[in-house]
PDB file of N, CA and C in Angstrom:
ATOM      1  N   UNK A   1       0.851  -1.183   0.000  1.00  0.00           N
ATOM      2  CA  UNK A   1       0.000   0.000   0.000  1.00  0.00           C
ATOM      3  C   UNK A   1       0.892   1.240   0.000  1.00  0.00           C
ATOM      4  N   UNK A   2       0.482   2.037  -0.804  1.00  0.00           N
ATOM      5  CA  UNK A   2       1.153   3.283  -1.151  1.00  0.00           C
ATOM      6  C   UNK A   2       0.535   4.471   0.073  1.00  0.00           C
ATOM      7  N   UNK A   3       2.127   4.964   0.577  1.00  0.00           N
ATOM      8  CA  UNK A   3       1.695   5.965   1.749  1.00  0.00           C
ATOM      9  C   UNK A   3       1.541   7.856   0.509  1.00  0.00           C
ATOM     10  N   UNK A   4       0.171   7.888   0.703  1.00  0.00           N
ATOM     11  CA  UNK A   4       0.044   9.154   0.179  1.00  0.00           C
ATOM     12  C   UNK A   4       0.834  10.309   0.945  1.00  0.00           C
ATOM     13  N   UNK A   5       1.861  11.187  -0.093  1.00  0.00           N
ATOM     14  CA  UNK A   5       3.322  11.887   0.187  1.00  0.00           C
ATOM     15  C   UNK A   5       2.525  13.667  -0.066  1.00  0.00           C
ATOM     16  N   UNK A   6       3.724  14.471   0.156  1.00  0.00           N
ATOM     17  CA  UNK A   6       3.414  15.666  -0.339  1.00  0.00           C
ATOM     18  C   UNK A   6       3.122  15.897  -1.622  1.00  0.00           C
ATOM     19  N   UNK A   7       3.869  15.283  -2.257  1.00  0.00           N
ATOM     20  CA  UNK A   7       4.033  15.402  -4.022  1.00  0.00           C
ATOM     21  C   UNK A   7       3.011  14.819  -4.378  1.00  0.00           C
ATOM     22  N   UNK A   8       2.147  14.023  -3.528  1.00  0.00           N
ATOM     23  CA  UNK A   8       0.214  13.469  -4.318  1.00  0.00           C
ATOM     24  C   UNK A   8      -0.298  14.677  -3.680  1.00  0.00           C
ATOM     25  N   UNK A   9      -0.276  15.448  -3.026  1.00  0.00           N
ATOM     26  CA  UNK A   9      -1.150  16.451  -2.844  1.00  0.00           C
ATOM     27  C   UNK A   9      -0.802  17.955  -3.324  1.00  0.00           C
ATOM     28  N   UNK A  10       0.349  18.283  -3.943  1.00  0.00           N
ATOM     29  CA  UNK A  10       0.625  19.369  -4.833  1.00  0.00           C
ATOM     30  C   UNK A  10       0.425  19.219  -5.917  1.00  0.00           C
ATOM     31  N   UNK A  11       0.077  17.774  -6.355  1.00  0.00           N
ATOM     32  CA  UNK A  11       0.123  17.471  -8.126  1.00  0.00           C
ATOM     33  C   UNK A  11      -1.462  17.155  -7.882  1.00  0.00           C
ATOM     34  N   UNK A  12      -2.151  17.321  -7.392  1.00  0.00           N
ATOM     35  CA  UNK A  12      -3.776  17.627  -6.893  1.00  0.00           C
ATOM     36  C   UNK A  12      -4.167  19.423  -7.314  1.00  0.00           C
ATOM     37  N   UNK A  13      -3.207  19.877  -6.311  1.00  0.00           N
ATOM     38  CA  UNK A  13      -3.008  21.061  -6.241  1.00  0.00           C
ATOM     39  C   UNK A  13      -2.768  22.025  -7.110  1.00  0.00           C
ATOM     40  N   UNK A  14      -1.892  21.182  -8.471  1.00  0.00           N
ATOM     41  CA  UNK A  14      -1.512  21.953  -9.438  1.00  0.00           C
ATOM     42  C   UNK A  14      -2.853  21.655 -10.777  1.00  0.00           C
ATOM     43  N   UNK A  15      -2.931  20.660 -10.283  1.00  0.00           N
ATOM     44  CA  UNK A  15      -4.366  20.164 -11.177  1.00  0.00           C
ATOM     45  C   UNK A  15      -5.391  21.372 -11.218  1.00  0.00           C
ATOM     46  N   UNK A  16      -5.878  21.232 -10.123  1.00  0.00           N
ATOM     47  CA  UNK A  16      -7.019  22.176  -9.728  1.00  0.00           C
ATOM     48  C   UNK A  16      -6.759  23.551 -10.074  1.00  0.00           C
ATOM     49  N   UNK A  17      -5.593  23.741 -10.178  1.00  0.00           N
ATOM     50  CA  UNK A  17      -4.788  25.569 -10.276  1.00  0.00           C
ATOM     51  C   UNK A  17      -4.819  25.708 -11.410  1.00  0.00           C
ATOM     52  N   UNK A  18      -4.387  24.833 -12.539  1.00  0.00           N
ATOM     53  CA  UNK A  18      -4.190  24.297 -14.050  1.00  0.00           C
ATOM     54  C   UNK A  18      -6.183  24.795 -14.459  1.00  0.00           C
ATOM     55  N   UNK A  19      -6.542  24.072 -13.975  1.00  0.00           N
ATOM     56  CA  UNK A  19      -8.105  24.145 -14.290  1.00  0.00           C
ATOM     57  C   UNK A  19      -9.016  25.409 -14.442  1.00  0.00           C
ATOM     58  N   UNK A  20      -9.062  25.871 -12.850  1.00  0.00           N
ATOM     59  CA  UNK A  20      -9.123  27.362 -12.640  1.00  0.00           C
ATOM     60  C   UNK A  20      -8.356  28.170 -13.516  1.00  0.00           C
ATOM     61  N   UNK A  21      -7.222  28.153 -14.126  1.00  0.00           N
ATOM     62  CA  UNK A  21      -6.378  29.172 -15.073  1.00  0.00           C
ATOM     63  C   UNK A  21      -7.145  29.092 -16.387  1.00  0.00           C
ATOM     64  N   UNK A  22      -6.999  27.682 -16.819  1.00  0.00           N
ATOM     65  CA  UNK A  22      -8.078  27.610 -17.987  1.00  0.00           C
ATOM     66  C   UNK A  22      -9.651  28.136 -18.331  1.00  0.00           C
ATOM     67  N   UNK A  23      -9.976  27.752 -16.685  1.00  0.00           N
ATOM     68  CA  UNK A  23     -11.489  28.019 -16.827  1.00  0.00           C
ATOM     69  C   UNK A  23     -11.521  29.946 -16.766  1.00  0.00           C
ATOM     70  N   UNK A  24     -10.914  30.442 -16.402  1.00  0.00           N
ATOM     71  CA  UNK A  24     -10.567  31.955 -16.163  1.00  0.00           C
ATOM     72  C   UNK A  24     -10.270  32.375 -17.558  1.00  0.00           C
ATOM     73  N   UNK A  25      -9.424  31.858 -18.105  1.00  0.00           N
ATOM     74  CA  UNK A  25      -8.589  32.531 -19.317  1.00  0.00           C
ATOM     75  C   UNK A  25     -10.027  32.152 -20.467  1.00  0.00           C
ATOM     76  N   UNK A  26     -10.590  30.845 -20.781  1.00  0.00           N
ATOM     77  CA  UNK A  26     -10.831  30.543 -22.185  1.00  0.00           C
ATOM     78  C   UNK A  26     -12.407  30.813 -21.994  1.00  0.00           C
ATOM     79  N   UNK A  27     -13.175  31.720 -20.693  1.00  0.00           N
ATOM     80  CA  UNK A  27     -14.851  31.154 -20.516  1.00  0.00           C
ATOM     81  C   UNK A  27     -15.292  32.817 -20.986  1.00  0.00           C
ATOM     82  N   UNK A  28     -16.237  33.436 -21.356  1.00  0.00           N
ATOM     83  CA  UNK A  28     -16.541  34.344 -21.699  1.00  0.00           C
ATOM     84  C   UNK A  28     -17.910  35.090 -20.505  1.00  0.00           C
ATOM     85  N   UNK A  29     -18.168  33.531 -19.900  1.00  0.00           N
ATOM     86  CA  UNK A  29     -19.354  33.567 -18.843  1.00  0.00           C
ATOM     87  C   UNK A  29     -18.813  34.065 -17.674  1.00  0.00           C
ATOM     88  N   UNK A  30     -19.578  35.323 -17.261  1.00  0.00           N
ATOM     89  CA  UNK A  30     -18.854  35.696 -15.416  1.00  0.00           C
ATOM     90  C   UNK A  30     -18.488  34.536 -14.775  1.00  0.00           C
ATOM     91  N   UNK A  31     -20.017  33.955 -14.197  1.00  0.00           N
ATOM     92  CA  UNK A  31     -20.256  33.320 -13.290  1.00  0.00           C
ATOM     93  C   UNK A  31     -18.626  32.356 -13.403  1.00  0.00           C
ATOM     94  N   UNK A  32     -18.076  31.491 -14.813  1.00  0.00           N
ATOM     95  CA  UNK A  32     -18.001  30.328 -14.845  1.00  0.00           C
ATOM     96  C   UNK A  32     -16.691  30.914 -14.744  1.00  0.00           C
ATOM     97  N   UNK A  33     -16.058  32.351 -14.587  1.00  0.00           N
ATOM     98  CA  UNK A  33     -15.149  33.191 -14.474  1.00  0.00           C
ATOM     99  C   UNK A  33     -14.481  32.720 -13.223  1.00  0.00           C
ATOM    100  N   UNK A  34     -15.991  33.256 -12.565  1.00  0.00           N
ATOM    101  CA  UNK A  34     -15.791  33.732 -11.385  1.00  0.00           C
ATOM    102  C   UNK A  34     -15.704  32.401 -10.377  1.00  0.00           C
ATOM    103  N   UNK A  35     -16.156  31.032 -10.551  1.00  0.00           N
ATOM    104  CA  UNK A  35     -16.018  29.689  -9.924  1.00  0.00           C
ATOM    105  C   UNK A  35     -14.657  29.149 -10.071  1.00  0.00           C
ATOM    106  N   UNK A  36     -14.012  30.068 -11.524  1.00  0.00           N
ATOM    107  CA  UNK A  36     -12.744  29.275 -11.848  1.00  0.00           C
ATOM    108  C   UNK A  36     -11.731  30.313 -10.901  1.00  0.00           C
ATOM    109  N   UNK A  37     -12.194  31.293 -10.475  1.00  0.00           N
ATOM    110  CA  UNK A  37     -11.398  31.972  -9.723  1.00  0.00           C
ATOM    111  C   UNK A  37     -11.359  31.642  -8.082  1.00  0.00           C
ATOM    112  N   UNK A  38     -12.162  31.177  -7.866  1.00  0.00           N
ATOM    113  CA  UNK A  38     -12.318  30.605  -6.448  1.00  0.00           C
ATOM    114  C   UNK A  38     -11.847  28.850  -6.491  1.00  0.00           C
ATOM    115  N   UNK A  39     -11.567  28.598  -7.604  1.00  0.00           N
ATOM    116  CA  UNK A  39     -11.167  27.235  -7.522  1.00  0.00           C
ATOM    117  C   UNK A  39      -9.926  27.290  -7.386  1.00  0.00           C
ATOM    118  N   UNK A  40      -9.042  28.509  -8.333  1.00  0.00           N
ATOM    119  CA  UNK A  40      -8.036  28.710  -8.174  1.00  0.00           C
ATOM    120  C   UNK A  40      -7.242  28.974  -6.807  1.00  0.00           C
ATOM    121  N   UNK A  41      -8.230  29.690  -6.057  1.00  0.00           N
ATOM    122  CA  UNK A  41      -7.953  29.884  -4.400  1.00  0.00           C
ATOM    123  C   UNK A  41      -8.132  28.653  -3.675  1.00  0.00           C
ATOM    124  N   UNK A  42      -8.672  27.747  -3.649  1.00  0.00           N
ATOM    125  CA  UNK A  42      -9.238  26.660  -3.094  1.00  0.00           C
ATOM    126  C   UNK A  42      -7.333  25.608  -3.205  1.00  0.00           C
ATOM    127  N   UNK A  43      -6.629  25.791  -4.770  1.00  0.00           N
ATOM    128  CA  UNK A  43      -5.916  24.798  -5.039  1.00  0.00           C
ATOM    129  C   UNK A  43      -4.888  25.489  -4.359  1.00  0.00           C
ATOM    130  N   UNK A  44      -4.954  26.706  -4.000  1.00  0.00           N
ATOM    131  CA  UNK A  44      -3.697  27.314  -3.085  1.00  0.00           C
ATOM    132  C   UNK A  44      -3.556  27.633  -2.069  1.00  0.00           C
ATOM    133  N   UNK A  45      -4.846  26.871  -1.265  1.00  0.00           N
ATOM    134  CA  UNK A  45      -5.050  26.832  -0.081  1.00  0.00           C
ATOM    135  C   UNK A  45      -4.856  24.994   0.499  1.00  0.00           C
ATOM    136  N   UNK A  46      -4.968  24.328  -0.876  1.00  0.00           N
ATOM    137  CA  UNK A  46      -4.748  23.142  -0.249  1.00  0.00           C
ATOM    138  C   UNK A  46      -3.400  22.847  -0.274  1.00  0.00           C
ATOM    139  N   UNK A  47      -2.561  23.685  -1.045  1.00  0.00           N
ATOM    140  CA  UNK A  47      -1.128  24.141  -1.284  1.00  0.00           C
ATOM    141  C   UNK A  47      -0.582  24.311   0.173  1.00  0.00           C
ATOM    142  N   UNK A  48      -1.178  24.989   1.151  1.00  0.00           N
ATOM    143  CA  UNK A  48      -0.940  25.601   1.749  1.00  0.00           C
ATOM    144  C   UNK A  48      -1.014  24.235   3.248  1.00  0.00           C
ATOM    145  N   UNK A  49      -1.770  24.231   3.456  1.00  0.00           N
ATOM    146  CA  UNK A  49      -2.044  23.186   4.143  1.00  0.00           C
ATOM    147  C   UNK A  49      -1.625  22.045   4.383  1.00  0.00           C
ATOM    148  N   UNK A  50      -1.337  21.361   2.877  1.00  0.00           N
ATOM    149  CA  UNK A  50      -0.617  20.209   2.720  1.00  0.00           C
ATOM    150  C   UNK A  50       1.142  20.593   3.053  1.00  0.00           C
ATOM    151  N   UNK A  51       1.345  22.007   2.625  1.00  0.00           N
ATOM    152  CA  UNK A  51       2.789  22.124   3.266  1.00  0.00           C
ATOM    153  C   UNK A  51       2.945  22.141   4.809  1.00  0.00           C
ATOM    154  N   UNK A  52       1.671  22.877   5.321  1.00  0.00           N
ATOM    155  CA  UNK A  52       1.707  22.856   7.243  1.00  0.00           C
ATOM    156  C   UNK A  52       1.511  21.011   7.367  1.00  0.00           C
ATOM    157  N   UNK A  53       1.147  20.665   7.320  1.00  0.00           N
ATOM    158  CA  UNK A  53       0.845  19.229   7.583  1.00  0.00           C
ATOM    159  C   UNK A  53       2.517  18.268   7.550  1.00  0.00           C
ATOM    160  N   UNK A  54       3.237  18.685   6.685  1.00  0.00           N
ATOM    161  CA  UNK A  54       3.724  17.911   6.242  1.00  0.00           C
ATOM    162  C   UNK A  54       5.630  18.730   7.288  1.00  0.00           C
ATOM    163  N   UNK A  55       5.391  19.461   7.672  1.00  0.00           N
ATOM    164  CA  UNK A  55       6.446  20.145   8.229  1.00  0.00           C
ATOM    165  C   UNK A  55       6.633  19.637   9.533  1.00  0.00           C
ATOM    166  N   UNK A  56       7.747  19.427   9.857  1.00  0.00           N
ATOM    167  CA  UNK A  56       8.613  18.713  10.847  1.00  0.00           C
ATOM    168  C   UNK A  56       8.299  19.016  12.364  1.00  0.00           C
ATOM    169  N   UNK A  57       8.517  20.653  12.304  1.00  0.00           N
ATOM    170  CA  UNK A  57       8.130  21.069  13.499  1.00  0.00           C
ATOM    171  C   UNK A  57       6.793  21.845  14.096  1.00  0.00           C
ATOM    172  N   UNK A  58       6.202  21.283  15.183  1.00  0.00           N
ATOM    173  CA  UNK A  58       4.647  22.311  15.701  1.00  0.00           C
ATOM    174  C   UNK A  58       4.676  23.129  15.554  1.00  0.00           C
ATOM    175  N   UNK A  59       5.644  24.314  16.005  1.00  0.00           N
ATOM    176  CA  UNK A  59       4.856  26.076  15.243  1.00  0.00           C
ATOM    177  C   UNK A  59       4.750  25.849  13.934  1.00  0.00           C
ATOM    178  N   UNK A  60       5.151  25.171  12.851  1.00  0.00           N
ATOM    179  CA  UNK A  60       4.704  25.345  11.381  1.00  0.00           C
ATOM    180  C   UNK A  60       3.532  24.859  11.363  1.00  0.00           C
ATOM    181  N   UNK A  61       3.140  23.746  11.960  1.00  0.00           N
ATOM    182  CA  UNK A  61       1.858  23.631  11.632  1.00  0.00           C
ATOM    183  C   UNK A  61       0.749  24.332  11.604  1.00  0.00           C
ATOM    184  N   UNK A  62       0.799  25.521  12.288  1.00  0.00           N
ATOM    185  CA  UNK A  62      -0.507  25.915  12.252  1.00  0.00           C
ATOM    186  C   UNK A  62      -0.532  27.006  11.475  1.00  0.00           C
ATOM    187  N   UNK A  63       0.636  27.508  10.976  1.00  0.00           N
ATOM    188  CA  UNK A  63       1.005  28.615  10.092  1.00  0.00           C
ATOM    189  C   UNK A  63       0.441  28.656   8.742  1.00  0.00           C
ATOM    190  N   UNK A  64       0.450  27.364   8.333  1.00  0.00           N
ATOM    191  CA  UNK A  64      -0.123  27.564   6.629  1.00  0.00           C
ATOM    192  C   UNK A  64      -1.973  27.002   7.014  1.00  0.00           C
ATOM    193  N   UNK A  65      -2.540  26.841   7.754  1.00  0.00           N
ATOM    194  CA  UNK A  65      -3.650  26.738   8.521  1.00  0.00           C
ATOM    195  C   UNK A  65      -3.990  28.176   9.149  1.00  0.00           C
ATOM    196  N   UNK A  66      -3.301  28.956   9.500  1.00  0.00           N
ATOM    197  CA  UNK A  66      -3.711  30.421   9.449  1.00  0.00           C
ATOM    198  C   UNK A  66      -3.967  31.349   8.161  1.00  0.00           C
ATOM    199  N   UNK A  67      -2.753  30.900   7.104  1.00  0.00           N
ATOM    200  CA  UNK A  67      -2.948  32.021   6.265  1.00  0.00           C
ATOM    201  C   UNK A  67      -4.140  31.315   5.524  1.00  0.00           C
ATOM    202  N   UNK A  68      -4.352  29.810   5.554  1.00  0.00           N
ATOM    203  CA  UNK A  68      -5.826  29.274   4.899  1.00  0.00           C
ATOM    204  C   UNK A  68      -6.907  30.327   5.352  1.00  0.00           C
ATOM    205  N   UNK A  69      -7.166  30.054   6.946  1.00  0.00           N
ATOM    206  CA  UNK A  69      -8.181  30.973   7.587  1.00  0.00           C
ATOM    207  C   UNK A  69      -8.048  32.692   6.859  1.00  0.00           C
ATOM    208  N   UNK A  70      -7.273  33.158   6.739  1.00  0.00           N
ATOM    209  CA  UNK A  70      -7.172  34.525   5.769  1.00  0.00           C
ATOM    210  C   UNK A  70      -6.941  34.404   4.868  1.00  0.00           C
ATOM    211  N   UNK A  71      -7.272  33.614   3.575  1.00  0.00           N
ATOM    212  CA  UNK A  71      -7.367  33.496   2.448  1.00  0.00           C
ATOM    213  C   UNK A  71      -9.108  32.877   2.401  1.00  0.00           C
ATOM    214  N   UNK A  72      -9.537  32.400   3.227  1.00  0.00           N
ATOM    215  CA  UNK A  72     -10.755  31.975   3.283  1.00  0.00           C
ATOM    216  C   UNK A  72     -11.549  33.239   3.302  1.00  0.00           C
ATOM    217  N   UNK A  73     -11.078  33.984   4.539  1.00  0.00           N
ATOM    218  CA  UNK A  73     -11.901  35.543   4.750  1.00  0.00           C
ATOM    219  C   UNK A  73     -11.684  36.695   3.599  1.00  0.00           C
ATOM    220  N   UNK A  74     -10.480  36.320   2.626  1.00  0.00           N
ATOM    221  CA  UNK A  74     -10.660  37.490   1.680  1.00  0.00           C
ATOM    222  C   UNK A  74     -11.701  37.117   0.684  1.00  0.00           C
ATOM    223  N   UNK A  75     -11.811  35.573   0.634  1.00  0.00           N
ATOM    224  CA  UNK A  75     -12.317  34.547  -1.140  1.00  0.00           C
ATOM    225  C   UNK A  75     -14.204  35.625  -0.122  1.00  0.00           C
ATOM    226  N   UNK A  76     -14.390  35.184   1.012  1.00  0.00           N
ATOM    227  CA  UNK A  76     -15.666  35.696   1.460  1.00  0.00           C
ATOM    228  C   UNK A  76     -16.248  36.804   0.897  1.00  0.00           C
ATOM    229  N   UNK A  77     -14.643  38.423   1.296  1.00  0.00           N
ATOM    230  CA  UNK A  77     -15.305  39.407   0.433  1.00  0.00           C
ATOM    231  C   UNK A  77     -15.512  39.333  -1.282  1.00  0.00           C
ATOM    232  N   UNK A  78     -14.268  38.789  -1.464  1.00  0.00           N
ATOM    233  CA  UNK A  78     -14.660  38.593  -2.932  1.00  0.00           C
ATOM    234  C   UNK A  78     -15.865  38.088  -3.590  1.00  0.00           C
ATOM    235  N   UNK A  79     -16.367  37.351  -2.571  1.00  0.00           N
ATOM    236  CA  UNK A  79     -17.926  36.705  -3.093  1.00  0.00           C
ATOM    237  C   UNK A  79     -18.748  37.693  -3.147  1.00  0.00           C
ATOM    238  N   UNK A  80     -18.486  38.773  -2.282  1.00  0.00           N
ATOM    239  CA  UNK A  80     -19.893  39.911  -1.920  1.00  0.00           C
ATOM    240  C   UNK A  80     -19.698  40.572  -2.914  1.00  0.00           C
ATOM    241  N   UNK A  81     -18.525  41.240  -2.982  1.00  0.00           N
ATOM    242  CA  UNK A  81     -18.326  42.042  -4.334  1.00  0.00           C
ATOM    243  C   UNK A  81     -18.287  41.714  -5.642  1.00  0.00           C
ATOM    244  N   UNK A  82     -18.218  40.230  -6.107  1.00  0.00           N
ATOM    245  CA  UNK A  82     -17.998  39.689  -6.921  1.00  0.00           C
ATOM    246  C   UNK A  82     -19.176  39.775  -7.507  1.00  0.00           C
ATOM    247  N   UNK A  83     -19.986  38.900  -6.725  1.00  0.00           N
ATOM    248  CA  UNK A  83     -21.805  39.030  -7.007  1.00  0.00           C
ATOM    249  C   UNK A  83     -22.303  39.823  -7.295  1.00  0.00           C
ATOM    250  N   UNK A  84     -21.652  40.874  -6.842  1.00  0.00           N
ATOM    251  CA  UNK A  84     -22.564  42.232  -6.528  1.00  0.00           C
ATOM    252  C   UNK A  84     -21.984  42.459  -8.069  1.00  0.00           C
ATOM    253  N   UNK A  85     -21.094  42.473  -8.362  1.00  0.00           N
ATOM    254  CA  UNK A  85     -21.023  43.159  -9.938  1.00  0.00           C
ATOM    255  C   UNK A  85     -21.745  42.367 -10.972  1.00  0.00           C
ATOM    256  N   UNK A  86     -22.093  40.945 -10.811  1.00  0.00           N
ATOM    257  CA  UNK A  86     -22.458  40.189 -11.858  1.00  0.00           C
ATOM    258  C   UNK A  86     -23.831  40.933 -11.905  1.00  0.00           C
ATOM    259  N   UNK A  87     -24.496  41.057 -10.392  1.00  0.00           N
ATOM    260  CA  UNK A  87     -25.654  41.220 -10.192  1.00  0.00           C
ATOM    261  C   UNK A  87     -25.971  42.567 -10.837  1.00  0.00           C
ATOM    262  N   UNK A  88     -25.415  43.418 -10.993  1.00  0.00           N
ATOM    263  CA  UNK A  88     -25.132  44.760 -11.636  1.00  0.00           C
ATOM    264  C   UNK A  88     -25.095  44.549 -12.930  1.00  0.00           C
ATOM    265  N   UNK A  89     -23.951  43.849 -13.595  1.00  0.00           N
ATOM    266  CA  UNK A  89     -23.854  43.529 -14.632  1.00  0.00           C
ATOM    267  C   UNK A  89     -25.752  43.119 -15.298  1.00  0.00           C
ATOM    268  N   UNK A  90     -25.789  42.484 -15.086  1.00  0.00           N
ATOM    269  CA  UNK A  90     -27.163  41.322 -15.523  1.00  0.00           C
ATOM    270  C   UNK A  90     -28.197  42.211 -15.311  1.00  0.00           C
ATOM    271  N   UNK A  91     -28.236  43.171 -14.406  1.00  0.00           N
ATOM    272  CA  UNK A  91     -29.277  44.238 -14.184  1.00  0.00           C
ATOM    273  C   UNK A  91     -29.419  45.085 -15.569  1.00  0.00           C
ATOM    274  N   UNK A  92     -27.999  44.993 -15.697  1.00  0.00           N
ATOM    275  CA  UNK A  92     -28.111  46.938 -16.861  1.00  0.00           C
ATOM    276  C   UNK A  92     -28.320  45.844 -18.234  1.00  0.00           C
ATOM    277  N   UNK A  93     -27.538  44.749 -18.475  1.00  0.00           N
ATOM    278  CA  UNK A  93     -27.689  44.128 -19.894  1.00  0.00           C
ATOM    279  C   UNK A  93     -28.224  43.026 -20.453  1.00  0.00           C
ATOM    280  N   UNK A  94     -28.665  42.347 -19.212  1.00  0.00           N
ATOM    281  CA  UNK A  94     -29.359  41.075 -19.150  1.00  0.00           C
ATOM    282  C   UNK A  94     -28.466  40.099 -19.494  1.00  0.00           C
ATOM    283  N   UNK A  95     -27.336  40.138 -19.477  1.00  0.00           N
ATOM    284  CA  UNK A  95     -26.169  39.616 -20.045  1.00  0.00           C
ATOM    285  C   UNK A  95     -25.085  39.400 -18.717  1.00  0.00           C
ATOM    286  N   UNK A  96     -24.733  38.274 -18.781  1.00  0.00           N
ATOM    287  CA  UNK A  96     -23.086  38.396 -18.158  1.00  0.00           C
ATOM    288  C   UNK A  96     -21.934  37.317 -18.638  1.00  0.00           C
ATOM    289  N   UNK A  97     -21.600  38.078 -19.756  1.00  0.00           N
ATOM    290  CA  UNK A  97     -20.456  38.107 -20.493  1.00  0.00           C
ATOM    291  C   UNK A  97     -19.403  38.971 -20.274  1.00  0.00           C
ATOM    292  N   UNK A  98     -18.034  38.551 -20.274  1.00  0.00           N
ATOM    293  CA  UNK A  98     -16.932  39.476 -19.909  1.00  0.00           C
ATOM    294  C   UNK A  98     -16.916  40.844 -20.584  1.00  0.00           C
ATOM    295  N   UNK A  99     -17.018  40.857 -21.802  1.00  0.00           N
ATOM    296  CA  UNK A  99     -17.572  41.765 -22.849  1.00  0.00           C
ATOM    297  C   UNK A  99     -18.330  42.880 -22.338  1.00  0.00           C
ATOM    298  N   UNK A 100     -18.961  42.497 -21.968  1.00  0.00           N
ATOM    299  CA  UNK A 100     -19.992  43.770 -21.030  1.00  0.00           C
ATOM    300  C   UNK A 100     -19.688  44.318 -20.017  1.00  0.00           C
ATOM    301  N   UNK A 101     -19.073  44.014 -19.248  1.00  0.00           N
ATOM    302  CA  UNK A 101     -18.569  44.301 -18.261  1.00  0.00           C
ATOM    303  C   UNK A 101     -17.523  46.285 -18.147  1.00  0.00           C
ATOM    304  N   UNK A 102     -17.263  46.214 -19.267  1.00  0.00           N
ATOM    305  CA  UNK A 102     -16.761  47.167 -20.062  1.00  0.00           C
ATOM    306  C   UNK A 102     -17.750  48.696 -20.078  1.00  0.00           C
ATOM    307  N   UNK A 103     -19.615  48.076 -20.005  1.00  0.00           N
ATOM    308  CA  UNK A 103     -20.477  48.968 -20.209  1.00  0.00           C
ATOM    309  C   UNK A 103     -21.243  49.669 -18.882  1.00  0.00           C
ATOM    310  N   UNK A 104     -20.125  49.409 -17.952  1.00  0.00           N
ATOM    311  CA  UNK A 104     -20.537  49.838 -16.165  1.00  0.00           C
ATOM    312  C   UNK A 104     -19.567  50.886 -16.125  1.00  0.00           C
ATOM    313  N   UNK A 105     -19.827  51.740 -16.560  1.00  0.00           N
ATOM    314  CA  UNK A 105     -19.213  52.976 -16.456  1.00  0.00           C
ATOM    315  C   UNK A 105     -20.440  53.862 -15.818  1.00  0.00           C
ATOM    316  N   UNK A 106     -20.079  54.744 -15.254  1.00  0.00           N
ATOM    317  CA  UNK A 106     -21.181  55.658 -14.064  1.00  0.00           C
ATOM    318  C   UNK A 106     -21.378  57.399 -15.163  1.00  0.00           C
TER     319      UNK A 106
END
């Protein structure tokens, strides 16, 4: 039986990061924008974690388990504000395409 190592959980990690980049770069849809952008946070938080876990000594451990907890609380605001623009967006054009996004000028 194979003992699962660091290197199975960064090549997880890079997967998921790989994905989110794609889904960000090639989607034209907010929403599917905006999931690939929180996925992207998600794979660099398990980045993060899997390095506290895996570190030798107790004060590290809880270190990459903190900056998770504040990377968790920024992805939060980003949700409010995030929404809030799609929700804006979709208000003025009935649309939320990146494209438009362009037409929220005040």
């Amino acid at each position: 039986m194979t003992n699962i190592g660091l290197e199975h959980y960064l090549v997880v990690s890079a997967a998921l990061f790989s994905l989110g980049l794609l889904g960000a770069i090639l989607r034209r849809n907010l929403l599917i924008v905006y999931m690939s952008l929180e996925l992207m946070l998600n794979a660099a938080n398990l980045a993060l974690v899997s390095f506290s876990r895996f570190k030798d000594r107790m004060e590290d451990h809880i270190s990459g388990q903190i900056m998770v907890f504040f990377i968790i609380t920024v992805a939060a605001a980003e949700v409010a504000v995030g929404l809030a623009l799609i929700v804006a967006l979709y208000r003025k054009r009935a649309s939320a395409h990146t494209e438009d996004l362009a037409t929220l000028k005040l």
